[in-house]
C-alpha atoms as a PDB file:
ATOM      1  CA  UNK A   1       0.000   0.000   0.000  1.00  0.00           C
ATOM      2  CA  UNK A   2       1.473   3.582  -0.848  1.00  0.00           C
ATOM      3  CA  UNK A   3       2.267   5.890   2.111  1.00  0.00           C
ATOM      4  CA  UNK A   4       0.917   9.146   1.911  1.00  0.00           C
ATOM      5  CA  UNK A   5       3.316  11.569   1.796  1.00  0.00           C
ATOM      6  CA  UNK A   6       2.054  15.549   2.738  1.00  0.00           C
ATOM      7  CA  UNK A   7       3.950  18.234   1.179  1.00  0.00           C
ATOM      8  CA  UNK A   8       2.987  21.594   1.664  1.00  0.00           C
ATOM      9  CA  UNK A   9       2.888  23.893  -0.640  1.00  0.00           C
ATOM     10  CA  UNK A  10       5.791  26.511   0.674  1.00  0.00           C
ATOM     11  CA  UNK A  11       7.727  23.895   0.735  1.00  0.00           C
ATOM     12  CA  UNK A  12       8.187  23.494  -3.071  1.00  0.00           C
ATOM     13  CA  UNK A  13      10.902  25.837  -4.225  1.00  0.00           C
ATOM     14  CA  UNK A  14      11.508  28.052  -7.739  1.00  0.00           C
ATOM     15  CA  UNK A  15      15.526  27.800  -8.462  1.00  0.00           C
ATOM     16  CA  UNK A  16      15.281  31.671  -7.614  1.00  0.00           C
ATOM     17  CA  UNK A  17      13.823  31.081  -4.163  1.00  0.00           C
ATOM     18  CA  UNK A  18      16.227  28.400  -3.518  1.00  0.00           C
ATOM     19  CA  UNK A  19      19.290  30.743  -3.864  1.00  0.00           C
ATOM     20  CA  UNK A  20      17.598  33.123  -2.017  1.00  0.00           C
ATOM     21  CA  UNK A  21      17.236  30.869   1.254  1.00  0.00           C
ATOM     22  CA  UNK A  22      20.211  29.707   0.613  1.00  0.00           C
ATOM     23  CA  UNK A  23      22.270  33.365   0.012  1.00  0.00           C
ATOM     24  CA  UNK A  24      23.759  31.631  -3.185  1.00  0.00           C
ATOM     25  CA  UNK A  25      24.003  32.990  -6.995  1.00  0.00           C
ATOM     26  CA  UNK A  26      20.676  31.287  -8.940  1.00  0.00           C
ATOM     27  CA  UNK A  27      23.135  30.665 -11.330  1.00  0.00           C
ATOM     28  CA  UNK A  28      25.165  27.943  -8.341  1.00  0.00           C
ATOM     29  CA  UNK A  29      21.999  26.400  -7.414  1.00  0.00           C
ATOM     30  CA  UNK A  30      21.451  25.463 -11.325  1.00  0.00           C
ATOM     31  CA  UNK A  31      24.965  24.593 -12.030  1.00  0.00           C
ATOM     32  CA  UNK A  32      24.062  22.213  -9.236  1.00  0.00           C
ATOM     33  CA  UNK A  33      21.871  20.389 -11.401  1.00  0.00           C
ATOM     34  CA  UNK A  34      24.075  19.421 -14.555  1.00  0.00           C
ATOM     35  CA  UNK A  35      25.531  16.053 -14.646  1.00  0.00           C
ATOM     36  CA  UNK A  36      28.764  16.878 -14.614  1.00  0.00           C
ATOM     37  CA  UNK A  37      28.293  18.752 -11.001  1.00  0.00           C
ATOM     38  CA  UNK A  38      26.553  15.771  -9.844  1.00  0.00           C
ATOM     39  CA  UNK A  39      28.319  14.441  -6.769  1.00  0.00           C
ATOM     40  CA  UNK A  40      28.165  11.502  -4.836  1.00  0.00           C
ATOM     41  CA  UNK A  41      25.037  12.888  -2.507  1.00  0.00           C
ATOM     42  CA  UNK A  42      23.360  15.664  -5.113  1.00  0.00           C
ATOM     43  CA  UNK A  43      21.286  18.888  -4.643  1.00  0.00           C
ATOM     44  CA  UNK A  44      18.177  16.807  -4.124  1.00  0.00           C
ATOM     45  CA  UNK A  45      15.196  18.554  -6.868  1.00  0.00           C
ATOM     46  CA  UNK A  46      12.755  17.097  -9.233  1.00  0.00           C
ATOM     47  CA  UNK A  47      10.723  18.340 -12.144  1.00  0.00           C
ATOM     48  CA  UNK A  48       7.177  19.480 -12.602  1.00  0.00           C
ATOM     49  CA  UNK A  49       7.150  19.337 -16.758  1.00  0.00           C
ATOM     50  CA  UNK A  50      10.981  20.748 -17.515  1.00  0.00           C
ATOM     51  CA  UNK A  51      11.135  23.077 -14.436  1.00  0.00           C
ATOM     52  CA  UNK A  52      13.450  22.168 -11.853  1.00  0.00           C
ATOM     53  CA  UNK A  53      11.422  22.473  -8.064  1.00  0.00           C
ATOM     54  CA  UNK A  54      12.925  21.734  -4.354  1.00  0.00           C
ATOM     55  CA  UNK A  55      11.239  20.406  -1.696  1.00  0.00           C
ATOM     56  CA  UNK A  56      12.778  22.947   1.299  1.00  0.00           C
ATOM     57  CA  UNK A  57      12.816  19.632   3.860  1.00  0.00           C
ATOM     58  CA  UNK A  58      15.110  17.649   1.635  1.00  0.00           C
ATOM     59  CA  UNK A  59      17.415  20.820   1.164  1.00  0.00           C
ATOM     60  CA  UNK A  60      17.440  21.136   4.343  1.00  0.00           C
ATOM     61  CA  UNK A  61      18.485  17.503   5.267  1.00  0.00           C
ATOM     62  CA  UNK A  62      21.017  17.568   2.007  1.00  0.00           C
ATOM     63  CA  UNK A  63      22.382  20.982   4.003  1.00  0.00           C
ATOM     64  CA  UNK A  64      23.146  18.889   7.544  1.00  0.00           C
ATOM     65  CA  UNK A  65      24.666  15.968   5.411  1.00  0.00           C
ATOM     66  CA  UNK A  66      27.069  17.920   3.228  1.00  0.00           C
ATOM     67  CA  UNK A  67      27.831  20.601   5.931  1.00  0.00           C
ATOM     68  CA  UNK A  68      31.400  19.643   5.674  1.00  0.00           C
ATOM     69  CA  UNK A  69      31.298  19.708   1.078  1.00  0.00           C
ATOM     70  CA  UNK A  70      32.205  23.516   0.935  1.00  0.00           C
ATOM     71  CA  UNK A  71      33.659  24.303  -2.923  1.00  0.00           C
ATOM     72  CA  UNK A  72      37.255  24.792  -2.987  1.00  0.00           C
ATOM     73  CA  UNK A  73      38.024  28.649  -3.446  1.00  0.00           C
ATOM     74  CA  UNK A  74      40.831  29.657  -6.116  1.00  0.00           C
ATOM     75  CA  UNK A  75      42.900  32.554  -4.439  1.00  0.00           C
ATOM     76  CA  UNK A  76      44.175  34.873  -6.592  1.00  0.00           C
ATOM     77  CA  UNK A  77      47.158  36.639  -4.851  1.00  0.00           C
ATOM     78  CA  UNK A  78      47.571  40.681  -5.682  1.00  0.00           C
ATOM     79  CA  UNK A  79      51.735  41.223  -5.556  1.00  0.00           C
ATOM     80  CA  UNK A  80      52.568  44.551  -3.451  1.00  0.00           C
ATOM     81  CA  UNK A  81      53.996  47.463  -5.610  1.00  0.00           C
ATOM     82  CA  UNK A  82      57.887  47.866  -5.145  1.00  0.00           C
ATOM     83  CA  UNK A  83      58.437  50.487  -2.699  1.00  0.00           C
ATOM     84  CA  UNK A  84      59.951  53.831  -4.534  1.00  0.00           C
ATOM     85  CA  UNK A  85      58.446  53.055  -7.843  1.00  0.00           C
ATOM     86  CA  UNK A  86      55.181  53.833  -9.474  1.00  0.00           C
END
């Protein structure tokens, strides 16, 4: 027998309110999606016709599993002007 499952309607998320909750780039949350960003434990989302939607309780569980998968930040090092010369 199927289990019922209740999902409310705020809980189902645009890509654009997504980044918002999330204080990301809309652009990061869909680059999320493409197979080649697709990890071992993905952005969880699923589509209604071709739109991408997110249910804000499996975000949020994704979140506390992959608190420790940060993106790995290229620093770009600015060299100090020689003293005496312009």
């Amino acid at each position: 027998m199927p289990v019922a499952i209740t999902i409310e309607p705020s809980d189902i998320l645009s890509p654009d309110q997504l980044a918002e909750n999330l204080k990301v780039s809309r652009a990061w949350v869909l680059d999320q999606l493409r197979a080649r960003n697709r990890r071992e434990n993905p952005l969880p989302y699923f589509r209604v016709g071709r739109f991408p939607r997110f249910s804000w309780n499996a975000v949020a569980e994704w979140l506390v599993t992959n608190h420790h998968a940060t993106p790995e930040v290229k620093v770009r090092r600015v060299r100090k002007a020689k003293r005496g010369t312009r």
